[in-house]
N, C-alpha and C. Protein backbone atom coordinates (compact mmCIF):
# COMPACT_ATOMS: atom_id res chain seq x y z
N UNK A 1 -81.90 -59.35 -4.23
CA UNK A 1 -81.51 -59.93 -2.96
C UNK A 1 -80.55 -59.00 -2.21
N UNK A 2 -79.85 -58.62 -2.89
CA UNK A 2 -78.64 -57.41 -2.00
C UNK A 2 -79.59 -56.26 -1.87
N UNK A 3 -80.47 -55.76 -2.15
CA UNK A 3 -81.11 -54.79 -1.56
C UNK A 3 -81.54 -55.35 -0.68
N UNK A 4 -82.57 -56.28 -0.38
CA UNK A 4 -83.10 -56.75 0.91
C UNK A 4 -82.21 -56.71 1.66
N UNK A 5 -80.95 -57.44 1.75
CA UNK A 5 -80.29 -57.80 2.73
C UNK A 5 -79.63 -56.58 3.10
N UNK A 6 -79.34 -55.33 2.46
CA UNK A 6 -79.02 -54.05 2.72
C UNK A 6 -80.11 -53.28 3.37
N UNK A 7 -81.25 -53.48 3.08
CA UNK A 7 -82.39 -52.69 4.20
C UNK A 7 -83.06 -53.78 4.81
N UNK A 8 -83.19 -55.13 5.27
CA UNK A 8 -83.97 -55.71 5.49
C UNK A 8 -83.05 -56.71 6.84
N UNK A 9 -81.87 -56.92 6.34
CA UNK A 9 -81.05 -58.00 7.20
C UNK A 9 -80.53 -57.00 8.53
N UNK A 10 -81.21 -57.75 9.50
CA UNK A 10 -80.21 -56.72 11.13
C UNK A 10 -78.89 -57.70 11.46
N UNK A 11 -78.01 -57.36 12.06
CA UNK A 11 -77.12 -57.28 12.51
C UNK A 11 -76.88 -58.34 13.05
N UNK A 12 -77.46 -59.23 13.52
CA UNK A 12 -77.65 -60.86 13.94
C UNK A 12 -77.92 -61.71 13.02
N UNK A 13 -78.30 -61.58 11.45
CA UNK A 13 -78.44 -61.81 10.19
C UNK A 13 -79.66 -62.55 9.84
N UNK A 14 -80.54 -62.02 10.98
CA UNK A 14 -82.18 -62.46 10.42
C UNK A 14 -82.70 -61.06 10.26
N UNK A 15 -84.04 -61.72 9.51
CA UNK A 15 -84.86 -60.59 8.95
C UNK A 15 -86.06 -60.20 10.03
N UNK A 16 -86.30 -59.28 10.15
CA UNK A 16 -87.56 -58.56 11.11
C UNK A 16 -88.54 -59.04 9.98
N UNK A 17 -89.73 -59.63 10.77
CA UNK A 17 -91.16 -59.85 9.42
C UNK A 17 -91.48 -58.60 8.81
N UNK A 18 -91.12 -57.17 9.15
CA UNK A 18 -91.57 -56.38 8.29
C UNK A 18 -90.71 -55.26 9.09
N UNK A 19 -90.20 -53.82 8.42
CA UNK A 19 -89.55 -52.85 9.08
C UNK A 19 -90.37 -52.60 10.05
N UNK A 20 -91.45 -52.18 10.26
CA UNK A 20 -92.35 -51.69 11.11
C UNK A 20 -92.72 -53.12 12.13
N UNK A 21 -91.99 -54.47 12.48
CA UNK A 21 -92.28 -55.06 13.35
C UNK A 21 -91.54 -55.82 13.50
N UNK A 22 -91.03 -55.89 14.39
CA UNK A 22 -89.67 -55.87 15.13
C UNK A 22 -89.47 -58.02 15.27
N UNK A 23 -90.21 -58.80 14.95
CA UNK A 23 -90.44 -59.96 14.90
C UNK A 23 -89.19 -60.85 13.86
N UNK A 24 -88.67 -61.56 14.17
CA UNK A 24 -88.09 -62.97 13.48
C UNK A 24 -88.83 -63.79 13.03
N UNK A 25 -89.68 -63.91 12.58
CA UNK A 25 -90.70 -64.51 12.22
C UNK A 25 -90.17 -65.97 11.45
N UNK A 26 -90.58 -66.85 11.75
CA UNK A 26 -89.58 -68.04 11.08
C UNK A 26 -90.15 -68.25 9.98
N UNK A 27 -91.43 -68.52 9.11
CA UNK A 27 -91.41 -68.92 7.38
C UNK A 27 -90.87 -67.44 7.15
N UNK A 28 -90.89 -66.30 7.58
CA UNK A 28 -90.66 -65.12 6.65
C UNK A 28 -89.00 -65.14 6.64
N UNK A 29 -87.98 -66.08 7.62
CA UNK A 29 -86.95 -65.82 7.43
C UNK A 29 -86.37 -67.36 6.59
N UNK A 30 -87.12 -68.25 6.90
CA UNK A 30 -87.07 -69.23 6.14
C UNK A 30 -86.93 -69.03 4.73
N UNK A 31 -87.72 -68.03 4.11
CA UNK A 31 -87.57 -67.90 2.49
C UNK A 31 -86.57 -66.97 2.41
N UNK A 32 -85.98 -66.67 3.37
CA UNK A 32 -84.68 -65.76 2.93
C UNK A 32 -83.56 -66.26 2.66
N UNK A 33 -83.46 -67.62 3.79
CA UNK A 33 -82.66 -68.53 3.93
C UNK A 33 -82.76 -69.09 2.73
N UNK A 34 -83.63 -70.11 2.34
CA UNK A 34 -83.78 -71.19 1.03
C UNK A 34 -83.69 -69.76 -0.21
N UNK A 35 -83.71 -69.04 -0.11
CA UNK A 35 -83.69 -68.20 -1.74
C UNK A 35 -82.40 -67.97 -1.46
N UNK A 36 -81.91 -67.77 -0.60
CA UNK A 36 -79.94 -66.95 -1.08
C UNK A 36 -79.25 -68.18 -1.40
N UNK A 37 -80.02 -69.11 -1.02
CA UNK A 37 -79.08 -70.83 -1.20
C UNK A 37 -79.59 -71.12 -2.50
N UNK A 38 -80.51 -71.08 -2.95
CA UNK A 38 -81.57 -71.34 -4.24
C UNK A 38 -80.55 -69.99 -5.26
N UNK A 39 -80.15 -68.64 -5.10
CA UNK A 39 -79.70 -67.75 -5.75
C UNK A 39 -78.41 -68.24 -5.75
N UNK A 40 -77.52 -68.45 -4.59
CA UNK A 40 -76.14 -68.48 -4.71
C UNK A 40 -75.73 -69.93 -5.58
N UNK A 41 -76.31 -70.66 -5.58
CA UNK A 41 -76.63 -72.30 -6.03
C UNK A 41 -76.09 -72.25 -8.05
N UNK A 42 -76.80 -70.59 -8.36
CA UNK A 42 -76.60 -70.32 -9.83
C UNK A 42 -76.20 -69.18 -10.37
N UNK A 43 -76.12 -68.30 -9.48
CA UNK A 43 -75.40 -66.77 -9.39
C UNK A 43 -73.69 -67.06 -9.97
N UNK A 44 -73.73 -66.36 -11.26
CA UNK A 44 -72.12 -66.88 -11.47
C UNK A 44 -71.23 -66.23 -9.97
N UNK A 45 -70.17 -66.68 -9.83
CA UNK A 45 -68.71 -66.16 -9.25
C UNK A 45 -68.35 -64.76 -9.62
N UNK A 46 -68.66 -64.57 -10.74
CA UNK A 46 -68.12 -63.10 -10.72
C UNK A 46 -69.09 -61.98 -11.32
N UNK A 47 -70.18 -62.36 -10.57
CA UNK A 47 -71.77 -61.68 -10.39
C UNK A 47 -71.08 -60.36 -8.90
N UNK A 48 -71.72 -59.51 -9.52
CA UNK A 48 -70.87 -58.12 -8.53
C UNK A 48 -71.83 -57.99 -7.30
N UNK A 49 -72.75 -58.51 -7.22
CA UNK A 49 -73.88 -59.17 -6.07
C UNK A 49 -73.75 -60.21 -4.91
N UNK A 50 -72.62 -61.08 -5.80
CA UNK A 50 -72.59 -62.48 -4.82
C UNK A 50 -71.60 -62.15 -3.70
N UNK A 51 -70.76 -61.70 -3.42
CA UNK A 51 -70.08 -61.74 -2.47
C UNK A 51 -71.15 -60.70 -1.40
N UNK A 52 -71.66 -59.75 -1.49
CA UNK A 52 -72.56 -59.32 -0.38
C UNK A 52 -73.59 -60.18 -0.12
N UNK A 53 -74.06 -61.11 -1.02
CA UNK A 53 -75.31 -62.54 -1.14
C UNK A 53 -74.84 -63.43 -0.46
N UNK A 54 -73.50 -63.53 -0.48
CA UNK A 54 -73.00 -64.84 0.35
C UNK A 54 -72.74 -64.38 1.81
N UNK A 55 -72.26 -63.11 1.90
CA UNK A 55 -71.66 -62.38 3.29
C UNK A 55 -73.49 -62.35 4.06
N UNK A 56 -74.23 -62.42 3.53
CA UNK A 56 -75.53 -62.32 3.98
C UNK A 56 -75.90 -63.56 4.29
N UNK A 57 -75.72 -64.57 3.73
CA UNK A 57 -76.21 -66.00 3.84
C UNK A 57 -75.04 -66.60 4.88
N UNK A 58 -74.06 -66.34 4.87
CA UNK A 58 -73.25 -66.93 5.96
C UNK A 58 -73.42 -66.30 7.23
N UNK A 59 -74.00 -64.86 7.19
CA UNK A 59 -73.66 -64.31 8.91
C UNK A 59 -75.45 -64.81 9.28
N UNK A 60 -76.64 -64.90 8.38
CA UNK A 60 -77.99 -66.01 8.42
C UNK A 60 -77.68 -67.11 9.14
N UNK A 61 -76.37 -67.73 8.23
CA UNK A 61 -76.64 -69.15 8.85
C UNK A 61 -75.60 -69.28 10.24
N UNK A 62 -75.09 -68.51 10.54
CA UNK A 62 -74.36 -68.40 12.01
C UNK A 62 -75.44 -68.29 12.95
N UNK A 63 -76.23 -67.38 12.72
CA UNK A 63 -76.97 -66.97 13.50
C UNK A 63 -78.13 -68.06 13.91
N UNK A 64 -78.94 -68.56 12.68
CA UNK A 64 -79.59 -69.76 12.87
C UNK A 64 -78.88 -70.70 13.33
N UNK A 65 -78.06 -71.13 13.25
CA UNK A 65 -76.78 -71.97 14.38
C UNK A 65 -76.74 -71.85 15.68
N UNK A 66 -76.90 -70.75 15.81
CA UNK A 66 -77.32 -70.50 17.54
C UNK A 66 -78.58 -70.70 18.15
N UNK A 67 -79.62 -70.37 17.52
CA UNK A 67 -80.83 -70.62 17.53
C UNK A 67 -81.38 -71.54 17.38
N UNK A 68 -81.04 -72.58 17.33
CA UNK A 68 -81.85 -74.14 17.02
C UNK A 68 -81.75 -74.19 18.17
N UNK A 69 -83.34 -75.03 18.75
CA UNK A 69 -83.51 -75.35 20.07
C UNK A 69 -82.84 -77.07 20.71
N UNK A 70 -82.93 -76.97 21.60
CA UNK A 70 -82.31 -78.63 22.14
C UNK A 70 -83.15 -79.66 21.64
N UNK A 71 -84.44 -79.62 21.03
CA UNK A 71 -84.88 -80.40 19.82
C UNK A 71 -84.50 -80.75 18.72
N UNK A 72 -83.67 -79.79 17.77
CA UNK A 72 -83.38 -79.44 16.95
C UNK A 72 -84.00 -78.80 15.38
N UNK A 73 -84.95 -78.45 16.54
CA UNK A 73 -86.35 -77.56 15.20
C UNK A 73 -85.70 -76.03 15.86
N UNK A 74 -86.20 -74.94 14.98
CA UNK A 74 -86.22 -74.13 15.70
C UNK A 74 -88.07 -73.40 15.63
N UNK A 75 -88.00 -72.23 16.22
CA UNK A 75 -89.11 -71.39 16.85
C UNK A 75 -90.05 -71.04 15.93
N UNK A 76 -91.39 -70.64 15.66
CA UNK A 76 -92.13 -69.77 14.85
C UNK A 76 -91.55 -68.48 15.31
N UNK A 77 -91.30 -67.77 16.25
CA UNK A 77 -90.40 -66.60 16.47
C UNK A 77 -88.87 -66.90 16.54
N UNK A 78 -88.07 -67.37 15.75
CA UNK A 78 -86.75 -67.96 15.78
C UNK A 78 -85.93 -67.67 16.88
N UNK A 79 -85.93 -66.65 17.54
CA UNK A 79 -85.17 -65.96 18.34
C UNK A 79 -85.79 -66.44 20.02
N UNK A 80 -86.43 -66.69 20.08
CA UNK A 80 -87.80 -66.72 20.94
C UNK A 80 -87.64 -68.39 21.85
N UNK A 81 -86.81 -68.51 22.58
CA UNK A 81 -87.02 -70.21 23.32
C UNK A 81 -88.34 -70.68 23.80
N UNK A 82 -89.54 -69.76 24.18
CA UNK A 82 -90.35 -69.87 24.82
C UNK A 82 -91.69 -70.51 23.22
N UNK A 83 -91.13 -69.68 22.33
CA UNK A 83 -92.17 -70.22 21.35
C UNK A 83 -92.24 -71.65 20.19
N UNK A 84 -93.49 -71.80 20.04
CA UNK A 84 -93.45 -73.14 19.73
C UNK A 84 -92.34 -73.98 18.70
N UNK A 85 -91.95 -74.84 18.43
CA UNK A 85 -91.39 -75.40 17.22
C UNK A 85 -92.34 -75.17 16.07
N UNK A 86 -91.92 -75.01 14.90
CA UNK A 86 -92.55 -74.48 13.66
C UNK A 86 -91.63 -75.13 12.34
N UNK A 87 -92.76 -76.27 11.94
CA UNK A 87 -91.46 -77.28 10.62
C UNK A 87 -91.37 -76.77 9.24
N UNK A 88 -92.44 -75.60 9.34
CA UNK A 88 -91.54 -74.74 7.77
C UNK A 88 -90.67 -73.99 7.79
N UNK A 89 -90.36 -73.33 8.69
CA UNK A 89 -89.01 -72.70 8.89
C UNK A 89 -87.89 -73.45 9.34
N UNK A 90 -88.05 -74.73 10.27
CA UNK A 90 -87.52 -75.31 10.38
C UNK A 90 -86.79 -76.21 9.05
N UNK A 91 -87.64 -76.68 8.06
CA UNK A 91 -87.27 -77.04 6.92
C UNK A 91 -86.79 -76.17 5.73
N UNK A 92 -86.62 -75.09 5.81
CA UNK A 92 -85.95 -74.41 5.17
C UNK A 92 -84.83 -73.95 5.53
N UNK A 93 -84.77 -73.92 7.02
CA UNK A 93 -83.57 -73.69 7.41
C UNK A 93 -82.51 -74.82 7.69
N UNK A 94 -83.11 -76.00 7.45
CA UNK A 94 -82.03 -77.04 7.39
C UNK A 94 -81.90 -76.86 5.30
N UNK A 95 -82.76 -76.63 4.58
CA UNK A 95 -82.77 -77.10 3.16
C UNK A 95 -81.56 -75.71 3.06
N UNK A 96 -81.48 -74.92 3.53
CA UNK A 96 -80.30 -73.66 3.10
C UNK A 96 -78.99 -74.24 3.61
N UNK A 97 -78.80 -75.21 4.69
CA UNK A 97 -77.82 -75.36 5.56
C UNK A 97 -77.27 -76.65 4.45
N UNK A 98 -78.56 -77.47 4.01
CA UNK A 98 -77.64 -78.83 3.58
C UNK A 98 -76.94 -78.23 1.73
N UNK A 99 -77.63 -77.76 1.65
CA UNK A 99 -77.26 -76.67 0.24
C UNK A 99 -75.93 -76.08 0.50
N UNK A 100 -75.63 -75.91 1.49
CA UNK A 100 -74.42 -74.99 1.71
C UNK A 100 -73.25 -75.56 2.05
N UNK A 101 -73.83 -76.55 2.86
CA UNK A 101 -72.35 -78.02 2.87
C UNK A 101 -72.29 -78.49 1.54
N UNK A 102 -72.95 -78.97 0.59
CA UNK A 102 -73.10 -79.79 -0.40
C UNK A 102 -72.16 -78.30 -1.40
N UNK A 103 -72.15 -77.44 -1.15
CA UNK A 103 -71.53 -76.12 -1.90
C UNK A 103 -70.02 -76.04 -1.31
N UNK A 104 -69.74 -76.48 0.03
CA UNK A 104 -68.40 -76.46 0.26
C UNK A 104 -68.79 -74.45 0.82
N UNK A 105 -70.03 -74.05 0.82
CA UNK A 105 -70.01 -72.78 1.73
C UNK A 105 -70.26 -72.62 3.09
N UNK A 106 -70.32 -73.91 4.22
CA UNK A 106 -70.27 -74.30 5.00
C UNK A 106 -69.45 -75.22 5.75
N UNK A 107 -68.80 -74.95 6.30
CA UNK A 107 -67.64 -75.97 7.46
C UNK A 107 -68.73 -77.38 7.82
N UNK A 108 -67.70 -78.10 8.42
CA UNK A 108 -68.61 -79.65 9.17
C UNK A 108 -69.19 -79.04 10.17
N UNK A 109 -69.10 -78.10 10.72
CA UNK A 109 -69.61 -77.92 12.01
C UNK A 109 -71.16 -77.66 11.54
N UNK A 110 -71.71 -77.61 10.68
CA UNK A 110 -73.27 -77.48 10.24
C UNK A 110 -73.54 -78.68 10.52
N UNK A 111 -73.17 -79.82 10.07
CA UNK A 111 -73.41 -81.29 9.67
C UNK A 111 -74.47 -81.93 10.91
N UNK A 112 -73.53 -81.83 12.23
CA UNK A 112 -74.52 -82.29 12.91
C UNK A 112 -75.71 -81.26 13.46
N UNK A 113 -75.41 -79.68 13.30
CA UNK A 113 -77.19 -78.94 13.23
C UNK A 113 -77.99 -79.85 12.21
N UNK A 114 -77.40 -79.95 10.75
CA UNK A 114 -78.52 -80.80 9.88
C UNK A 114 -78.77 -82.13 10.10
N UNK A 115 -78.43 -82.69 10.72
CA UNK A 115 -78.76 -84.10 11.29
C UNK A 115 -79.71 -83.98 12.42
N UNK A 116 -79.56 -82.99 13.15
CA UNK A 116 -80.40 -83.06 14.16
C UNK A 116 -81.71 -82.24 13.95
N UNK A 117 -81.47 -81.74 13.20
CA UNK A 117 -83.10 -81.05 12.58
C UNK A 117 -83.43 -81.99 11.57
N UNK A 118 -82.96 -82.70 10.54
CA UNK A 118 -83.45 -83.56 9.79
C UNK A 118 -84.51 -84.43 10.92
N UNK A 119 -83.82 -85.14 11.20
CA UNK A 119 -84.32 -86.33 12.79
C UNK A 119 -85.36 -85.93 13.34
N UNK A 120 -85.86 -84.15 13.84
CA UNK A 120 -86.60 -83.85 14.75
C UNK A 120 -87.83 -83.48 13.76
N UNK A 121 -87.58 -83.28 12.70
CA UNK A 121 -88.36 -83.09 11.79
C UNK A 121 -89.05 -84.24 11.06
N UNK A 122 -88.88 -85.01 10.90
CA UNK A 122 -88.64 -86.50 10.32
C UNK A 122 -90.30 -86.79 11.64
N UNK A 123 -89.96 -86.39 12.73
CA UNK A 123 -91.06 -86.72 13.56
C UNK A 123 -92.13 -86.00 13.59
N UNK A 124 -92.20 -85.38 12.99
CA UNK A 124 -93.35 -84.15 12.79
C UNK A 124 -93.89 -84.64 11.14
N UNK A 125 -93.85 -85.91 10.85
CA UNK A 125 -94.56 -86.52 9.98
C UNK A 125 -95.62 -87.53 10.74
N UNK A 126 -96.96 -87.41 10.14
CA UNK A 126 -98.02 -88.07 10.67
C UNK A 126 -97.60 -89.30 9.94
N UNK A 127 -99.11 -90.23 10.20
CA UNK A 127 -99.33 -91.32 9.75
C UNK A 127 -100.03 -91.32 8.56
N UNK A 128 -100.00 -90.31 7.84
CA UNK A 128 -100.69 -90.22 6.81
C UNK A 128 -99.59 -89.02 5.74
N UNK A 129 -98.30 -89.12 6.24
CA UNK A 129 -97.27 -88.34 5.64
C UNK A 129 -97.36 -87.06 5.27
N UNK A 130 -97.75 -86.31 6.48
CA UNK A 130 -98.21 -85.30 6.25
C UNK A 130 -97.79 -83.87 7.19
N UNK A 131 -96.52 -83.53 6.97
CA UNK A 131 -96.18 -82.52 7.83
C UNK A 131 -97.09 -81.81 9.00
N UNK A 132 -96.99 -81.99 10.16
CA UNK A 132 -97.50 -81.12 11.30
C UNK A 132 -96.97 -80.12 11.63
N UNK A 133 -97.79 -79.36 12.54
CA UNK A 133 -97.22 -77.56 13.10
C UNK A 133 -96.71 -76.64 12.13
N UNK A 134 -97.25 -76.64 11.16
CA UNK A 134 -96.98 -75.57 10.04
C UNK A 134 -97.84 -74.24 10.07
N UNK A 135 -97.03 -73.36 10.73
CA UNK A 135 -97.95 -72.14 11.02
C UNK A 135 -99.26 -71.68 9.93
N UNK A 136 -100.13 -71.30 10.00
CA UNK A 136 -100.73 -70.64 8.88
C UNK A 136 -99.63 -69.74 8.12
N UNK A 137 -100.33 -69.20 6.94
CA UNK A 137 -100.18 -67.85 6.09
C UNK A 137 -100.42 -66.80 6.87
N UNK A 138 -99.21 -66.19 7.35
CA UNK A 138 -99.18 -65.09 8.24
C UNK A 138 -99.33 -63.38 7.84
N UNK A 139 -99.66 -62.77 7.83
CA UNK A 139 -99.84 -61.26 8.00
C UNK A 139 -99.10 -60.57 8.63
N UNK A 140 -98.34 -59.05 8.89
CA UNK A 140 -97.49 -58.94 9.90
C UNK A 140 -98.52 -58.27 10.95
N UNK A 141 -97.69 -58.36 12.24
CA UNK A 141 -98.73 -57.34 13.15
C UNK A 141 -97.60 -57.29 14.20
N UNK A 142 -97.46 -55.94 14.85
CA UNK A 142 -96.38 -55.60 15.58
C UNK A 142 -96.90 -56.27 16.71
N UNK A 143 -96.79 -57.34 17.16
CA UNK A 143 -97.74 -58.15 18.26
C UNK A 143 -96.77 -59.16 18.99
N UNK A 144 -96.09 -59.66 19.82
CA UNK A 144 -95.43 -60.72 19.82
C UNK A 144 -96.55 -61.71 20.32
N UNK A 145 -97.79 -61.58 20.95
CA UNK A 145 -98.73 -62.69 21.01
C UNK A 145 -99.67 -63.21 19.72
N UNK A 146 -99.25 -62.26 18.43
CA UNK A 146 -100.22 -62.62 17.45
C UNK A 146 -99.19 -64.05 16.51
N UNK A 147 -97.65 -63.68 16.93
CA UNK A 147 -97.48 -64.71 16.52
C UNK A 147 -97.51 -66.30 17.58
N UNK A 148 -97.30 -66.49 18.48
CA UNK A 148 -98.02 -66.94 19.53
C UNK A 148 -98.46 -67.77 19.18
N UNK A 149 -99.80 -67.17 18.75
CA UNK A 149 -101.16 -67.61 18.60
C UNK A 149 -101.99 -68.36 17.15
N UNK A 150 -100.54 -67.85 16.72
CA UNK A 150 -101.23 -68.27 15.40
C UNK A 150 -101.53 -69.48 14.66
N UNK A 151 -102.37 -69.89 14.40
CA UNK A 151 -102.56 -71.31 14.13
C UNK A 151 -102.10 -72.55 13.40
N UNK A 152 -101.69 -73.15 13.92
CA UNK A 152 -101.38 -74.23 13.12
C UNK A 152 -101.96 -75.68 12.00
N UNK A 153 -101.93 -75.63 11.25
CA UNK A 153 -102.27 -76.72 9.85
C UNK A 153 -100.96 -77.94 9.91
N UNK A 154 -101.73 -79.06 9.58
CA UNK A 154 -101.33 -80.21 8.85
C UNK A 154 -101.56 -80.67 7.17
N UNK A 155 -100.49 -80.86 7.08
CA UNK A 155 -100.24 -80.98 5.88
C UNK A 155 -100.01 -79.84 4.87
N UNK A 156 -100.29 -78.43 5.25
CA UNK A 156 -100.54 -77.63 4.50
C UNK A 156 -98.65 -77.55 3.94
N UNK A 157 -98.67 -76.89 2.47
CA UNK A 157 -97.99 -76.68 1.60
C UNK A 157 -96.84 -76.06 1.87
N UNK A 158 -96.80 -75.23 2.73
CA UNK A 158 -95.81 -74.00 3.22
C UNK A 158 -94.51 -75.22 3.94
N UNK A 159 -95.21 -76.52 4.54
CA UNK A 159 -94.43 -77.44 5.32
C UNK A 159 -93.88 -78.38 4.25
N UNK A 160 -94.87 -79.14 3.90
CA UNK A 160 -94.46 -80.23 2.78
C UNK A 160 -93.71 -79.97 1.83
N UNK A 161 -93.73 -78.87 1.23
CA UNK A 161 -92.51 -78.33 0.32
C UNK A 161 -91.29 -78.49 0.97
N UNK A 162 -91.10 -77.67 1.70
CA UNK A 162 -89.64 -77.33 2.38
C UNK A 162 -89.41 -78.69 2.54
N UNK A 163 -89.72 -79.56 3.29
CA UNK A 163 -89.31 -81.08 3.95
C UNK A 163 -88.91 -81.40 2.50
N UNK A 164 -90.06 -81.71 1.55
CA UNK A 164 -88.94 -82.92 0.08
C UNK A 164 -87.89 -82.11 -0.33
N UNK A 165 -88.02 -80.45 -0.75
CA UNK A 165 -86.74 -80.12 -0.84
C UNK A 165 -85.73 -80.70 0.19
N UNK A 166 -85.19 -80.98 1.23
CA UNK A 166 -84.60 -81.69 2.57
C UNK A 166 -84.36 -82.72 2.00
N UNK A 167 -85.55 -83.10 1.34
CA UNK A 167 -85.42 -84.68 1.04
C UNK A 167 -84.60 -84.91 0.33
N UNK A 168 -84.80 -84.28 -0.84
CA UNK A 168 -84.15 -84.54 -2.14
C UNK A 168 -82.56 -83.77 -2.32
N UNK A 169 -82.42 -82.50 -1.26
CA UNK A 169 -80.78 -82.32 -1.03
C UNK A 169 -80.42 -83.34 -0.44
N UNK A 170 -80.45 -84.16 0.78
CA UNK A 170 -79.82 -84.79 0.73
C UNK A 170 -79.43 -85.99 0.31
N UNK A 171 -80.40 -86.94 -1.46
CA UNK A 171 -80.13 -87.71 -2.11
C UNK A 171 -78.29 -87.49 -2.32
């Protein structure tokens, strides 16, 4: 993880979907998010890793802080106001956030971002309990219309995961 975040994390503390394409891509930053919370969660304290793991996951979750839209989902291009809401990144990026209050590595000021993405997300369940707008399995492509475009699934796995994790942090 500290190598990624040493060649992989820019300066606003999201990840480009690939060096060669310049994109925020939201499931690809979503698993960056839920793994440093999933790593830091069991990484001892005096692991010579964690303090650059955590300095990575806190300047992440500032940044996703800014980025949640007035819905309270954020983007398939995270950075991107114009692009669609997307509930697997969206659910991972609340499942890193409620992980991180519940850790005492987050201030209250998260509390109501995770309330309000819980809520907006919560509606992006069908009638048949089944997560909507879950981008496909993406590929990179230096394109900003390929992510755009890319299609969306119900129910598929990439969504429904992230949400019960959500679920079950906040038991």
């Amino acid at each position: 993880m500290a190598l990624y975040l040493n060649e992989l994390q820019m300066p606003n503390g999201l990840f480009y979907h690939a060096p060669d394409v310049p994109y925020y891509w939201g499931r690809g930053n979503g698993w960056m998010a839920a793994g440093m919370a999933e790593l830091l969660s069991v990484l001892p304290n005096d692991n010579p890793d964690r303090s650059r793991i955590m300095r990575g996951y806190l300047t992440m979750m500032k940044s996703l802080k800014s980025f949640q839209g007035e819905t309270g989902m954020w983007n398939q291009l995270v950075d991107d106001p114009d692009c669609w809401p997307e509930t697997s990144c969206s659910a991972m990026f609340t499942y890193a956030m409620i992980t991180g209050i519940k850790n005492g590595w987050l201030d209250a000021s998260y509390v109501p971002v995770v309330k309000e993405a819980w809520m907006a997300l919560v509606s992006y369940i069908n009638e048949d309990g089944d997560m909507t707008e879950i981008c496909i399995g993406t590929n990179k492509k230096n394109d900003r219309q390929y992510y755009y475009d890319r299609p969306r699934m119900i129910g598929d796995f990439h969504g429904q995961a992230p949400m019960l994790w959500c679920a079950a942090a906040l038991l």
